[in-house]
Protein backbone atom coordinates (compact mmCIF):
# COMPACT_ATOMS: atom_id res chain seq x y z
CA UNK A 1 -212.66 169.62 172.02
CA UNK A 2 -214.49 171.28 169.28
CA UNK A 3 -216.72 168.08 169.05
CA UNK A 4 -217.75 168.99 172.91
CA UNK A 5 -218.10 172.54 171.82
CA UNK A 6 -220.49 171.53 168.71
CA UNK A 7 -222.34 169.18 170.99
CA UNK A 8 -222.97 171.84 173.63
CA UNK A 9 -224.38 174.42 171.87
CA UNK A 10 -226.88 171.70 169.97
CA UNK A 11 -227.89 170.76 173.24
CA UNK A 12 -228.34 174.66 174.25
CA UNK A 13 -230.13 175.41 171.07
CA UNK A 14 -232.93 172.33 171.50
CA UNK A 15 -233.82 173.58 175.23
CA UNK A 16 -234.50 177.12 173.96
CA UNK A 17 -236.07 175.69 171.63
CA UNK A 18 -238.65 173.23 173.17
CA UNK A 19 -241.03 173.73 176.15
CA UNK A 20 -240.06 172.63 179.61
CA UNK A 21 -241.42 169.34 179.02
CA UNK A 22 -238.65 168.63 176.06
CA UNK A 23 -235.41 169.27 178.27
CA UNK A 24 -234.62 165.55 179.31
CA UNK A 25 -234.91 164.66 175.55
CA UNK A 26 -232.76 168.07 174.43
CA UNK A 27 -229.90 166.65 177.06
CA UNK A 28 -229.95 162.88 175.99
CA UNK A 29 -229.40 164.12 172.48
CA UNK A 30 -226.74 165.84 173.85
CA UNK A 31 -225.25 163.67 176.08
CA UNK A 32 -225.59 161.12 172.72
CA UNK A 33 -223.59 163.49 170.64
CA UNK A 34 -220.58 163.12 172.53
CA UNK A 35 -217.76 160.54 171.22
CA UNK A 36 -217.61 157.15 173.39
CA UNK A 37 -214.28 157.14 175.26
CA UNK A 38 -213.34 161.03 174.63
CA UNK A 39 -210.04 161.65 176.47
CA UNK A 40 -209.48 163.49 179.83
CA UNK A 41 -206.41 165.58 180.83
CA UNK A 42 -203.09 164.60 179.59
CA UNK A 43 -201.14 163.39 182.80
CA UNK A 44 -197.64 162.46 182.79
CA UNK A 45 -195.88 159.20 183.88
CA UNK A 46 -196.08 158.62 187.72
CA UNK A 47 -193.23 160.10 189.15
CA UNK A 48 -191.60 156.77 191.42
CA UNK A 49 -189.60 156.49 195.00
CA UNK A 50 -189.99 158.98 198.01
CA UNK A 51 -189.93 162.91 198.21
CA UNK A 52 -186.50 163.75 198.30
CA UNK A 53 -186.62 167.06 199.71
CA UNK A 54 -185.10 166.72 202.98
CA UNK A 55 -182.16 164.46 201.11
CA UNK A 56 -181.27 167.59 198.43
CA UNK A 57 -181.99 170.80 200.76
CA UNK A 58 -179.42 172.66 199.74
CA UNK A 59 -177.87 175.27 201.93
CA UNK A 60 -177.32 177.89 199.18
CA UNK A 61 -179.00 176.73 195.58
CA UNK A 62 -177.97 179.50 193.50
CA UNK A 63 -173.82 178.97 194.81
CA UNK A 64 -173.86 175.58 194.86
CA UNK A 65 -173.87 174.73 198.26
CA UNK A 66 -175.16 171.61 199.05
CA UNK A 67 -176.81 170.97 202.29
CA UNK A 68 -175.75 168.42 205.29
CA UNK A 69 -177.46 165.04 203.94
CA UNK A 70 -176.28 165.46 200.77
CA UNK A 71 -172.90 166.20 202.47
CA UNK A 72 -173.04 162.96 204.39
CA UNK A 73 -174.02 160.98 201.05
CA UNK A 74 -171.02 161.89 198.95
CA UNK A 75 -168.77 161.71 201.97
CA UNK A 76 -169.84 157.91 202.30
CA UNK A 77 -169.55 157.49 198.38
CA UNK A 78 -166.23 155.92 198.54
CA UNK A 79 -164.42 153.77 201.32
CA UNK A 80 -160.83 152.39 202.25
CA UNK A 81 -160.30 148.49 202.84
CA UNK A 82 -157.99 147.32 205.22
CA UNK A 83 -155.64 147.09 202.76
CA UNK A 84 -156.06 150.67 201.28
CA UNK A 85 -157.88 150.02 198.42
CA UNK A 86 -160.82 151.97 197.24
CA UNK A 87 -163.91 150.39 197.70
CA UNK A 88 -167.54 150.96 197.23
CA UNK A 89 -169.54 152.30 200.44
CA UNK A 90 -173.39 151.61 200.99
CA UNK A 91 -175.43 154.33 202.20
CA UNK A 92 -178.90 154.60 204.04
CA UNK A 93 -180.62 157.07 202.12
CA UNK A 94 -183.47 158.93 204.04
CA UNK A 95 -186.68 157.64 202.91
CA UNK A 96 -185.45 155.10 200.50
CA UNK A 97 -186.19 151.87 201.77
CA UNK A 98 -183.11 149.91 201.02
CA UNK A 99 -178.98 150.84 201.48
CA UNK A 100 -177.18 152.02 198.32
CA UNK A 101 -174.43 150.59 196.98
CA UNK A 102 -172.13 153.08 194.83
CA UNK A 103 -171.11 152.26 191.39
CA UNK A 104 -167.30 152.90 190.99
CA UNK A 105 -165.33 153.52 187.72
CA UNK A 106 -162.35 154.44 186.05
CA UNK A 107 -163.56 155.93 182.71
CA UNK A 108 -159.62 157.19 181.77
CA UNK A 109 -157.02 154.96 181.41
CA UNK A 110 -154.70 157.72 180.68
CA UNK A 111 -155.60 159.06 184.54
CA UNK A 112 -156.13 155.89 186.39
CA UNK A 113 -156.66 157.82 189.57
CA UNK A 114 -159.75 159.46 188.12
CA UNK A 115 -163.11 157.58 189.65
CA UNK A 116 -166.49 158.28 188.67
CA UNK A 117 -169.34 157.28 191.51
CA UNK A 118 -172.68 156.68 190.89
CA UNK A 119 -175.45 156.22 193.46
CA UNK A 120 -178.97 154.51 192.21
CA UNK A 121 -182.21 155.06 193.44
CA UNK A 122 -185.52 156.85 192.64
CA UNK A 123 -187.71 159.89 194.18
CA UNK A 124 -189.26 162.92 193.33
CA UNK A 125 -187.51 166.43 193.48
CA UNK A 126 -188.73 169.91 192.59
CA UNK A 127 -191.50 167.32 190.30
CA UNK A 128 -188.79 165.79 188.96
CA UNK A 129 -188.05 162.29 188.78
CA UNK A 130 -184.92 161.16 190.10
CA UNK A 131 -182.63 158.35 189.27
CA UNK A 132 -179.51 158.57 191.42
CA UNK A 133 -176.84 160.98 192.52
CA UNK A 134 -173.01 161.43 191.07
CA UNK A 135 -169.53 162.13 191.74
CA UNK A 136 -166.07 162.23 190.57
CA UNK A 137 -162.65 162.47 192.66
CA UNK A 138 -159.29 161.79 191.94
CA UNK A 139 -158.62 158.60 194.05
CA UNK A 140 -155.27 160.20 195.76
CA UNK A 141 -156.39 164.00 196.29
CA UNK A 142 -159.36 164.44 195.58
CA UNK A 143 -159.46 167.86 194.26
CA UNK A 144 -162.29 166.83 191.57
CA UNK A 145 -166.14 168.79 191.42
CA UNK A 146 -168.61 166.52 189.65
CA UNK A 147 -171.25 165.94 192.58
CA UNK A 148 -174.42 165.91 190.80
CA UNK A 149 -178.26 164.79 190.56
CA UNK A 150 -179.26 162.19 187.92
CA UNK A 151 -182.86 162.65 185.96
CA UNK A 152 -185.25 160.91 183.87
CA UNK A 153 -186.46 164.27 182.30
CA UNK A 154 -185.85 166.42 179.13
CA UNK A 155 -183.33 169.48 180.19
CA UNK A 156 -185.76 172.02 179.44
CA UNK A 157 -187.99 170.65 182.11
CA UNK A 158 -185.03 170.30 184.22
CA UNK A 159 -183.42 173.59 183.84
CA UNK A 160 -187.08 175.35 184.44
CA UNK A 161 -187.43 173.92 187.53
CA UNK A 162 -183.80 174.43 188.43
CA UNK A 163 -184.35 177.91 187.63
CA UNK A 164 -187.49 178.66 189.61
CA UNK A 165 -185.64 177.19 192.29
CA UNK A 166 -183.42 179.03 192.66
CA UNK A 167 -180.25 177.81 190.64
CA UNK A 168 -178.10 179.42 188.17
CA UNK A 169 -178.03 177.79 185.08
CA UNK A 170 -178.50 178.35 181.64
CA UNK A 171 -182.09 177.53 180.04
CA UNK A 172 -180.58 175.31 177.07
CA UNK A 173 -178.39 173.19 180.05
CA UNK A 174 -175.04 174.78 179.01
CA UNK A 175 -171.86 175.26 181.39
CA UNK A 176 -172.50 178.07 183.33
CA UNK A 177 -169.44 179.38 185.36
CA UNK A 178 -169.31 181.93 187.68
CA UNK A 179 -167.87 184.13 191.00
CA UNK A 180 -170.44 183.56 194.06
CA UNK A 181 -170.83 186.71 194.40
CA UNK A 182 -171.23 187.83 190.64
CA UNK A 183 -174.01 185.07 189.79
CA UNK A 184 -175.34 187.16 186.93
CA UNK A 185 -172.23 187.69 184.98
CA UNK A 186 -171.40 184.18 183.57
CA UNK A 187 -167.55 184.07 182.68
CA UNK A 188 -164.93 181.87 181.14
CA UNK A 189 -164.15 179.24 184.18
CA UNK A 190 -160.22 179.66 182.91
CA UNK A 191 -160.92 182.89 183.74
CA UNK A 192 -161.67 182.36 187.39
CA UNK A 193 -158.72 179.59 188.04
CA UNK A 194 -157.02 180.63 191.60
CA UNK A 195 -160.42 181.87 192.96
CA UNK A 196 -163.40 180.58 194.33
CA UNK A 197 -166.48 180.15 191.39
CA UNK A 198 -169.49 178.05 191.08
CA UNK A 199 -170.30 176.19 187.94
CA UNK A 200 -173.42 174.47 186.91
CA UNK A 201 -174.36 172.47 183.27
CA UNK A 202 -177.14 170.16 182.54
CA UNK A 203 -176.32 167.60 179.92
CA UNK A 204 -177.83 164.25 178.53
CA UNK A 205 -175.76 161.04 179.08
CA UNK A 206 -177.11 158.19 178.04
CA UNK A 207 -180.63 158.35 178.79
CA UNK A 208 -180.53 160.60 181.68
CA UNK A 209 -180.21 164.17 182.18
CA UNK A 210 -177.53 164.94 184.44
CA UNK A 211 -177.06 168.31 186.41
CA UNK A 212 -174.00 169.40 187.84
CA UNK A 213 -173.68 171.53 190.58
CA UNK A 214 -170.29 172.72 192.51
CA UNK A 215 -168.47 175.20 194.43
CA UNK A 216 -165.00 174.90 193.28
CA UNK A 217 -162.37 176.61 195.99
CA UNK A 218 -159.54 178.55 195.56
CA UNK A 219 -156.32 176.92 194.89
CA UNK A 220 -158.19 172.94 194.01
């Protein structure tokens, strides 16, 4: 930049300098000064898949509530054989070309009954780039709140445009926990056991950013 700034005010200098008849020659020598190949605009990497806006509309951002096609996905998550055994379900996602398979797992062996689901697929959101969408249930009765949108993005780009969105959560990605209708005084979540609260974190796993987002009810 200061080479463009240098080779500017040369070029400036040589037209005041010279009669009318002298500009063409007082902008080649400018044009000349500039370094071959000088670099635009930083841009970053294409964002890939659809907009996922109308997929993650949620109904209330800043308690958590997640909106109907987001409902539907995580409902379809997860899927009883005829023989009453837990089975992956394939979704149609709106504007994602192909069905998506979940990704089931058991990650405790000391709670069997614990299952982690993961669905895969790309789009944009809030400028972000999207990799997939996550749960966690407890096979038998449920009573589990880990729904939650996969990134390929550093948290602080995450959480800022969580934030100017409209969700409560902490700039450095944190567990934030809270009563829905106290968003702005973030508490101990043991504190708020036998009432409704909302809790949100942002966290790195693997090499995603992850970012939770639940109502948890009274009494679950």
């Amino acid at each position: 930049m200061r080479k463009r700034t240098l080779a500017v005010t040369a070029a400036l200098m040589l037209i005041s300098a010279c009669s009318a008849g002298d500009t063409d020659d007082g902008s080649r020598l400018a044009q000349e000064s500039k370094p071959d190949g000088a670099a635009g605009p930083e841009t970053g990497p294409e964002i890939e898949g659809p907009n996922l806006q109308a997929v993650l509309d949620f109904a209330n951002p800043s308690r958590c509530e997640w909106g109907a096609p987001a409902e539907t996905i995580f409902g379809q998550k997860a899927v009883f054989d005829d023989n009453d055994q837990l089975q992956p379900g394939t979704i149609k996602i709106p504007g994602v070309a192909d069905p998506v398979t979940a990704t089931l797992s058991r990650p405790d062996e000391e709670y069997p009954d614990y299952v982690e689901a993961d669905l895969d697929f790309k789009g944009e959101w809030l400028g972000l780039q999207v990799v997939g969408l996550t749960d966690a249930f407890f096979e038998e009765s449920g009573g589990m709140f880990g729904r939650g949108i996969r990134f390929d993005a550093p948290i602080a780009e995450v959480s800022s445009a969580l934030i100017e969105a409209g969700f409560e959560v902490n700039a450095d990605g944190s567990e934030r926990a809270f009563a829905p209708d106290r968003p702005d005084q973030p508490v101990d979540p043991d504190e708020l056991m036998g009432e409704d609260f909302v809790s949100t974190s942002i966290t790195v796993q693997g090499s995603e950013t992850v970012f939770l987002c639940n109502y948890v009810f009274a009494g679950i």
